[in-house]
Protein backbone atom coordinates (compact mmCIF):
# COMPACT_ATOMS: atom_id res chain seq x y z
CA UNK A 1 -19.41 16.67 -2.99
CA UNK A 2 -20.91 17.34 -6.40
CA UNK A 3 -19.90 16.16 -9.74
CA UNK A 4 -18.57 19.45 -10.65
CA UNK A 5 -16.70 19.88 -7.77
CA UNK A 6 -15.85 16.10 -8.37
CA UNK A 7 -13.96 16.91 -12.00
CA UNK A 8 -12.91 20.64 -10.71
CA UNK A 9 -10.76 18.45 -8.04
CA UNK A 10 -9.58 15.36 -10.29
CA UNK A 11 -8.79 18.26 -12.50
CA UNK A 12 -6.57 20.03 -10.43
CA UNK A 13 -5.11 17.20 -9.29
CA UNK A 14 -1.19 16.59 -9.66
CA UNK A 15 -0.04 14.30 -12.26
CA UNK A 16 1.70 10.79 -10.94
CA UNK A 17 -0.71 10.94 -8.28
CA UNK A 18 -3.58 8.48 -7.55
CA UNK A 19 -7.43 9.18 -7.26
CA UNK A 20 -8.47 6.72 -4.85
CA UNK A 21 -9.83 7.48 -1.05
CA UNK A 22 -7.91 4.85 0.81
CA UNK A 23 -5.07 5.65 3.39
CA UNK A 24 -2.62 3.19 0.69
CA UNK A 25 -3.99 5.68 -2.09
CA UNK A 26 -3.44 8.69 -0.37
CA UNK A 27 0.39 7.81 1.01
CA UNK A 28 1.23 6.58 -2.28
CA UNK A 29 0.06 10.00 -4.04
CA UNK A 30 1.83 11.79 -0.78
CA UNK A 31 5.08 10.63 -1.75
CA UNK A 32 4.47 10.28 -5.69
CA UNK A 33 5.24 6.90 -5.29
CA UNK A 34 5.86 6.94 -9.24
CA UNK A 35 8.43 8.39 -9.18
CA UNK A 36 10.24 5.95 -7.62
CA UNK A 37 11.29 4.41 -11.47
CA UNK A 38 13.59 7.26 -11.37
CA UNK A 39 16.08 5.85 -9.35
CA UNK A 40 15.39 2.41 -8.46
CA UNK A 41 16.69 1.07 -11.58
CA UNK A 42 20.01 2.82 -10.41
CA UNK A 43 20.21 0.86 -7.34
CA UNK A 44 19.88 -1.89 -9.35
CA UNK A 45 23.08 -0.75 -12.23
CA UNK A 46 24.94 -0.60 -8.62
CA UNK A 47 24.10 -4.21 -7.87
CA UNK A 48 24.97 -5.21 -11.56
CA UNK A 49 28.08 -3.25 -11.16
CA UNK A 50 28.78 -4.87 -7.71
CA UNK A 51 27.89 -8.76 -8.67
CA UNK A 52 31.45 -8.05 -10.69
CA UNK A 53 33.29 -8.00 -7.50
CA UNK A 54 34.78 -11.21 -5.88
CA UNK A 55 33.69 -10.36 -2.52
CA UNK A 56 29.90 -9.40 -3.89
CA UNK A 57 27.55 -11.08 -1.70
CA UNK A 58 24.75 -11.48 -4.15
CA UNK A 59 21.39 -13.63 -3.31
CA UNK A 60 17.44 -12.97 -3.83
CA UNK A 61 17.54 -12.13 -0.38
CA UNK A 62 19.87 -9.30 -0.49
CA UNK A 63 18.07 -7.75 -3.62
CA UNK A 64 14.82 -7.79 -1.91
CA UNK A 65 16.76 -5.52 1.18
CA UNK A 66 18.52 -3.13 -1.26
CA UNK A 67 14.75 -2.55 -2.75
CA UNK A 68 13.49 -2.22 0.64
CA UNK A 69 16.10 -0.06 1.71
CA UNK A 70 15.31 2.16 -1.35
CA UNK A 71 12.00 2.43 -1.33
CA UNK A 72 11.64 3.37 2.23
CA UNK A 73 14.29 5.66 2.06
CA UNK A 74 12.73 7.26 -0.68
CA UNK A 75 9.04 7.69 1.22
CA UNK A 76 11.14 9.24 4.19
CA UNK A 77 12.97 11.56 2.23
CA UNK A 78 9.55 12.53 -0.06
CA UNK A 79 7.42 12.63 3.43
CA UNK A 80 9.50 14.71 5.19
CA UNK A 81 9.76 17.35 2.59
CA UNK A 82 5.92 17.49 1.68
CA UNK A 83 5.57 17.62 5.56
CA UNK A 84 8.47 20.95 5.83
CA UNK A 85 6.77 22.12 3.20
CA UNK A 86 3.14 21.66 3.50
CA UNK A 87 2.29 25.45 3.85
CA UNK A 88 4.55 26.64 0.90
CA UNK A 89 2.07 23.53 -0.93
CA UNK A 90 -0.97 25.19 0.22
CA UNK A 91 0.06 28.83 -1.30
CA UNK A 92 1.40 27.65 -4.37
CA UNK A 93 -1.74 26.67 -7.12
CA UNK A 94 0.16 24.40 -8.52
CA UNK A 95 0.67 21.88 -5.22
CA UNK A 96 -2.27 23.30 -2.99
CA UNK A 97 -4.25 19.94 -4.07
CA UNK A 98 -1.39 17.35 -2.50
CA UNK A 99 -2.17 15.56 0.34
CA UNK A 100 -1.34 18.29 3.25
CA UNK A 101 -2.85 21.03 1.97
CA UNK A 102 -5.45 19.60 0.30
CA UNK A 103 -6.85 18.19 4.01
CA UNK A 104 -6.68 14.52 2.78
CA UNK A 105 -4.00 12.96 5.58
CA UNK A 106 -2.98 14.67 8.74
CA UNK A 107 -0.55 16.03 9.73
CA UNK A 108 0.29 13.39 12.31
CA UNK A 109 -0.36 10.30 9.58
CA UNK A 110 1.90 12.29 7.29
CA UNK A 111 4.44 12.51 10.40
CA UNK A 112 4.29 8.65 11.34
CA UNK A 113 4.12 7.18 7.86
CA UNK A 114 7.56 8.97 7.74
CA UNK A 115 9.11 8.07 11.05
CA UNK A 116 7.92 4.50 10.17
CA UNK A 117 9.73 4.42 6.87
CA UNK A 118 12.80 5.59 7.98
CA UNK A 119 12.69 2.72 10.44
CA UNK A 120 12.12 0.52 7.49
CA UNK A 121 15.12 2.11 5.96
CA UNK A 122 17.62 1.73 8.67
CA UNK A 123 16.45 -1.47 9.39
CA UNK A 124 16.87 -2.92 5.87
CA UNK A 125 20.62 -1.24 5.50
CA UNK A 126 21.61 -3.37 8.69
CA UNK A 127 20.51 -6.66 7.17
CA UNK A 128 22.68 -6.05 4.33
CA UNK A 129 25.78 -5.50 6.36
CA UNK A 130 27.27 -3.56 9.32
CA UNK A 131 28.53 -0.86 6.71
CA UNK A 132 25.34 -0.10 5.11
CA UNK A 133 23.82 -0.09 8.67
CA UNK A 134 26.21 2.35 10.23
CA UNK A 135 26.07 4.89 6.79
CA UNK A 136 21.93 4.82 6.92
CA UNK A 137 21.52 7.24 9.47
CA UNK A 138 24.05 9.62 7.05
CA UNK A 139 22.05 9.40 4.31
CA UNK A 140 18.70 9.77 5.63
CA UNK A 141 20.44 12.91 7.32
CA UNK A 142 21.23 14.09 3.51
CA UNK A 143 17.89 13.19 2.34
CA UNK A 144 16.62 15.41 4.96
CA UNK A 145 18.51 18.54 4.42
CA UNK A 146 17.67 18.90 0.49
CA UNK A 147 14.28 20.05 2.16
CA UNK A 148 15.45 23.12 3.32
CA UNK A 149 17.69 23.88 0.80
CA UNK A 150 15.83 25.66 -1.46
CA UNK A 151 15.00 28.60 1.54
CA UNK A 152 18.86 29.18 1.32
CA UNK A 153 20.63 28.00 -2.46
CA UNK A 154 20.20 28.44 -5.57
CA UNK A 155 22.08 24.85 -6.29
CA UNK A 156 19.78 22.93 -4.27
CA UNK A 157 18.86 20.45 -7.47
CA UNK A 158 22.29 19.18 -6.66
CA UNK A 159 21.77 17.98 -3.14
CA UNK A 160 18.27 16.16 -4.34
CA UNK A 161 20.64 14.72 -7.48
CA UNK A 162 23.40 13.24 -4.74
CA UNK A 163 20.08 12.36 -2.50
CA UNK A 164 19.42 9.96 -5.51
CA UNK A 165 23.05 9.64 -6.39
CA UNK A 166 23.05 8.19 -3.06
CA UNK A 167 20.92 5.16 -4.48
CA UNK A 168 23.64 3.18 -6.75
CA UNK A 169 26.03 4.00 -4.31
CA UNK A 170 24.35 2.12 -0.88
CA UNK A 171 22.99 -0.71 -3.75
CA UNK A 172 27.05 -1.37 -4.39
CA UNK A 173 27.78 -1.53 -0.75
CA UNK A 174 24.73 -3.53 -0.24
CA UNK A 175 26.43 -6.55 -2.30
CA UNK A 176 30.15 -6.13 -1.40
CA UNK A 177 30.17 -4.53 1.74
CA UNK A 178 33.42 -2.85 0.73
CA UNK A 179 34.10 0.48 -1.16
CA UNK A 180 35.25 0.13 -4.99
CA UNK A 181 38.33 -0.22 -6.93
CA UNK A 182 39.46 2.21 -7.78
CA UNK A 183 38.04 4.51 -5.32
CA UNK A 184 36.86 7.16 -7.69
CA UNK A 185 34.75 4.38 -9.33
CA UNK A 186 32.04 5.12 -7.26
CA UNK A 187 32.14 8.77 -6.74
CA UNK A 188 31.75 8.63 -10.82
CA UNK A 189 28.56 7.08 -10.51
CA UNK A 190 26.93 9.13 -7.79
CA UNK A 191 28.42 12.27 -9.64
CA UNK A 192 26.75 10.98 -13.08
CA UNK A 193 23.31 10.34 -11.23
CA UNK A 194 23.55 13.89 -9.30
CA UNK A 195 24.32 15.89 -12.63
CA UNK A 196 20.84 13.75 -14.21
CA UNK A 197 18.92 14.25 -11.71
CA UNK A 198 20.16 17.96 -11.22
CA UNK A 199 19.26 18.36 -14.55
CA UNK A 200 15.79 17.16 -14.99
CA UNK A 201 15.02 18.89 -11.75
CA UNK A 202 15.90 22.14 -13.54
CA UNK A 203 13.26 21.61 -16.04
CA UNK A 204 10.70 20.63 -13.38
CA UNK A 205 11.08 23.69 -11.57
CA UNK A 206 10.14 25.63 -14.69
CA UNK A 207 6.64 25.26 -13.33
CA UNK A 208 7.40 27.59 -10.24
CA UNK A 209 9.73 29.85 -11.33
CA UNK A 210 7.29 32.90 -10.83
CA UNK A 211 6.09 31.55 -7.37
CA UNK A 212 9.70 30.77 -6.22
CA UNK A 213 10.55 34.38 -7.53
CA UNK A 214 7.99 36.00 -4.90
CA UNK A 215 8.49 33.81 -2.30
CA UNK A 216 12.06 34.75 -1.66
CA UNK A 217 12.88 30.83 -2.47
CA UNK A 218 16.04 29.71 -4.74
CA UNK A 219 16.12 27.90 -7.49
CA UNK A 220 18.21 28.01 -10.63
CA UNK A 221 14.76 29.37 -12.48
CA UNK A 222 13.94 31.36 -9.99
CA UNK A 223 17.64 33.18 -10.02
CA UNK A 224 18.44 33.11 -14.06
CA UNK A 225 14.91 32.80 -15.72
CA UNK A 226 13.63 29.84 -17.76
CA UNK A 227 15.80 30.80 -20.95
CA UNK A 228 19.21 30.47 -18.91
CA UNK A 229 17.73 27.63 -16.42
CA UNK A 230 17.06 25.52 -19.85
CA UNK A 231 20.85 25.84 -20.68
CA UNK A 232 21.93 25.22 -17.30
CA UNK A 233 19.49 21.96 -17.36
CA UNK A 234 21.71 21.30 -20.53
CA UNK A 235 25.22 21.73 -19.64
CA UNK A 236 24.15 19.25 -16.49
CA UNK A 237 22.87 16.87 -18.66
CA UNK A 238 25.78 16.51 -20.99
CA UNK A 239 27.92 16.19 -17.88
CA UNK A 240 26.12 13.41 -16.58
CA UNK A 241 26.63 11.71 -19.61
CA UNK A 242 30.14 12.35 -19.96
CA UNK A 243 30.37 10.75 -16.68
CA UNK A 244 28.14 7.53 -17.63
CA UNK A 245 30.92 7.28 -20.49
CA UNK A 246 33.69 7.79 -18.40
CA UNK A 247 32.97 4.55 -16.46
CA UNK A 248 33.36 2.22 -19.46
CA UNK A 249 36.08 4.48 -20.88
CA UNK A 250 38.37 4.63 -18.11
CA UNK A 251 37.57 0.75 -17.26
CA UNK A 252 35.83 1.90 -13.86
CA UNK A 253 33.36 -1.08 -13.86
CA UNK A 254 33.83 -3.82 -16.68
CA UNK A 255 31.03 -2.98 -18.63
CA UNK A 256 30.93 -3.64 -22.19
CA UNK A 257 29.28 -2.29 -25.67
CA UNK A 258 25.87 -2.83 -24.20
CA UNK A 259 26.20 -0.23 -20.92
CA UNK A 260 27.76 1.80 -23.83
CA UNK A 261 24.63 1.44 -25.96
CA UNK A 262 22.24 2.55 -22.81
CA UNK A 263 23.95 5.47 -22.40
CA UNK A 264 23.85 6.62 -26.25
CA UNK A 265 20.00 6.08 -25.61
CA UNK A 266 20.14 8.13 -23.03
CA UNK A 267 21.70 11.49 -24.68
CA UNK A 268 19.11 11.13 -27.42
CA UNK A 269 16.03 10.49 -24.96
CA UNK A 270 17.94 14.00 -23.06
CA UNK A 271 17.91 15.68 -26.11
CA UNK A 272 14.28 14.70 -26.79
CA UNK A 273 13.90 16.03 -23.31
CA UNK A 274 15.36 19.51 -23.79
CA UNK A 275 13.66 20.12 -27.16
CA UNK A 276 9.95 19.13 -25.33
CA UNK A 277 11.31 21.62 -22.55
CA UNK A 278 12.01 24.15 -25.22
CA UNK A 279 9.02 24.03 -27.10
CA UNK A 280 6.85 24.09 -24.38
CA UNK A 281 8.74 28.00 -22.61
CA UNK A 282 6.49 29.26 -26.10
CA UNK A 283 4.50 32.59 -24.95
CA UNK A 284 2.97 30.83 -21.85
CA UNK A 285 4.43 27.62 -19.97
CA UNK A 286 2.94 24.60 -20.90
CA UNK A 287 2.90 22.97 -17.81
CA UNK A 288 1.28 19.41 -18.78
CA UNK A 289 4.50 19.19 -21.32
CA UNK A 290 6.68 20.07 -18.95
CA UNK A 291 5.68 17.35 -16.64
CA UNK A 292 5.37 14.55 -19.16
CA UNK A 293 8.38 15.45 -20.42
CA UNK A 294 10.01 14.94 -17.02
CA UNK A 295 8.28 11.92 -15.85
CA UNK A 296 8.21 9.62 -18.79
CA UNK A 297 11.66 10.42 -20.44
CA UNK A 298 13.22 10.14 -17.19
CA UNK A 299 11.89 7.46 -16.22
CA UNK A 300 12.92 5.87 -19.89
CA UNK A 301 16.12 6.63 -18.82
CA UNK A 302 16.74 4.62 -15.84
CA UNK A 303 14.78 1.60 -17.06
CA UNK A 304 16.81 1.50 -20.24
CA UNK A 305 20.05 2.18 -18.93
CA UNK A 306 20.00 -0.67 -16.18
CA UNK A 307 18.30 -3.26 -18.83
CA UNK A 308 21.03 -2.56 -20.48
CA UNK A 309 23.76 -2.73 -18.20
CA UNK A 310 21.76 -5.84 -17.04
CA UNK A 311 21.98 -7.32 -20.11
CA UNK A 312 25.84 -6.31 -20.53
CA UNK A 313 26.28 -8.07 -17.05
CA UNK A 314 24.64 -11.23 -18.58
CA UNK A 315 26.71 -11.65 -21.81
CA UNK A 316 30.24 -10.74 -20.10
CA UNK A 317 31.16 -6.93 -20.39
CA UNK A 318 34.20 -6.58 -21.13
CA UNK A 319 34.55 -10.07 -21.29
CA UNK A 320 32.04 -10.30 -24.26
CA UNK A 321 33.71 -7.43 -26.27
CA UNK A 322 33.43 -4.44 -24.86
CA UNK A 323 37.10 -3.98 -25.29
């Protein structure tokens, strides 16, 4: 290959992805293994929130599973839709350099790397407990179908938001074994995820609203244009935050002034969010904004909120004055 072909390629290449020629290189930029910071730090606010419980069952040990269990669920989910989507990847400009497409793992190493990690997956949820165990095979089932929902629904950034929802929800049940009191409690949480994620992946899809448009596929871009999209990315947002509230106003978890604080921080790194998004509609799309905007504040957002609620945990909640 020559140098200019060289920099035409690392040009073109996808940002959170890695540059490097070895098989780890090449699965990690397969699955954007960056992008994991997005919701692994909520697995971790749902073992916080779960070390609260009498009947949590909290140990190094079971930490290192619920990260397992994430991570590999994560790689299945982001395998098997670059793999049910590798030809729309190959039309689209934007994606024809990922992994697939681009010639640089097969389709059978794509196909096994996934099989293997959903092994992984249901593996780890069974050394947590029985419950985790038996669910696994439901969620990697949800994680699936998000891939295809986009062929059908406009509202598919709401499956992939419950796919991470999903996360905080299997950490909790990780540690207790045992749904939460009061039931709702933990339907909050998934809901407040969902409606973040839902949100953010709004503004991501920005980038192939035109393609989506003559490809016949749905999105909320693709259906409204970027104008309404934006304020539908909006109206998500604040509800995910209403929701983040709601658990330390209606007592849901006993979190304290600190949890509070993370999720202040998070409506003003939103707004920060929506006002990059904004700027960068202008005349023509500015795609490298659009994608810094959503990697990096997003993943502020999760990092922040469980330090945070971390650090809430450590000094008492509730306990310590949140009330």
């Amino acid at each position: 290959m020559s140098g200019g072909t060289g920099t035409a390629a690392r040009a073109a290449r996808e940002g959170q992805t890695y540059g490097g020629a070895s098989l780890t290189a090449r699965l990690a930029s397969f699955v954007k293994l960056p992008h994991t910071l997005f919701a692994l730090p909520f697995a971790g606010v749902g073992v916080v929130l779960a070390s609260w419980e009498p009947a949590a069952r909290l140990s190094a040990v079971s930490v290192v599973w619920v990260v397992l269990a994430f991570t590999a669920a994560r790689f299945a989910a982001m395998g098997f839709n670059r793999i049910v989507d590798r030809q729309l990847d190959a039309d689209n400009p934007r994606t024809r350099q990922r992994e697939l497409p681009a010639g640089r793992l097969t389709l059978l190493q794509a196909v096994l790397a996934t099989a293997i990690a959903a092994a992984a997956f249901v593996f780890a949820a069974w050394q947590l407990n029985p419950l985790c165990g038996t669910l696994a095979p439901v969620a990697l089932g949800w994680v699936f179908f998000y891939s295809g929902t986009k062929r059908f629904t406009s509202w598919s950034h709401h499956v992939l938001g419950l796919s991470l929802g999903i996360a905080p929800v299997g950490a909790y049940l990780g540690v207790t074994g045992a749904w939460s009191r009061p039931w709702y409690a933990l339907i909050v949480l998934a809901g407040a995820v969902t409606f973040w994620v839902a949100g953010f992946d709004v503004i991501y899809s920005l980038q192939d609203e035109r393609f989506d448009r003559e490809r016949g596929l749905h999105s909320i871009a693709a259906r409204y244009g970027p104008v309404a999209a934006l304020a539908f990315a909006r109206a998500f947002h604040i509800i995910a935050v209403l929701l983040f509230f709601a658990i330390w106003w209606l007592r849901l978890f006993p979190v304290g002034w600190l949890y509070t604080a993370g999720v202040v921080v998070m409506a003003l790194l939103l707004l920060y969010e929506h006002r990059v998004a904004h700027a960068a509609l202008g005349e023509r799309l500015d795609l490298r904004s659009i994608d810094q905007a959503f990697f990096r504040v997003n993943i502020a957002v999760s990092l922040i909120l469980f330090a945070l609620t971390l650090a809430d945990r450590v000094t008492g909640g509730l306990a310590g004055g949140g009330s």
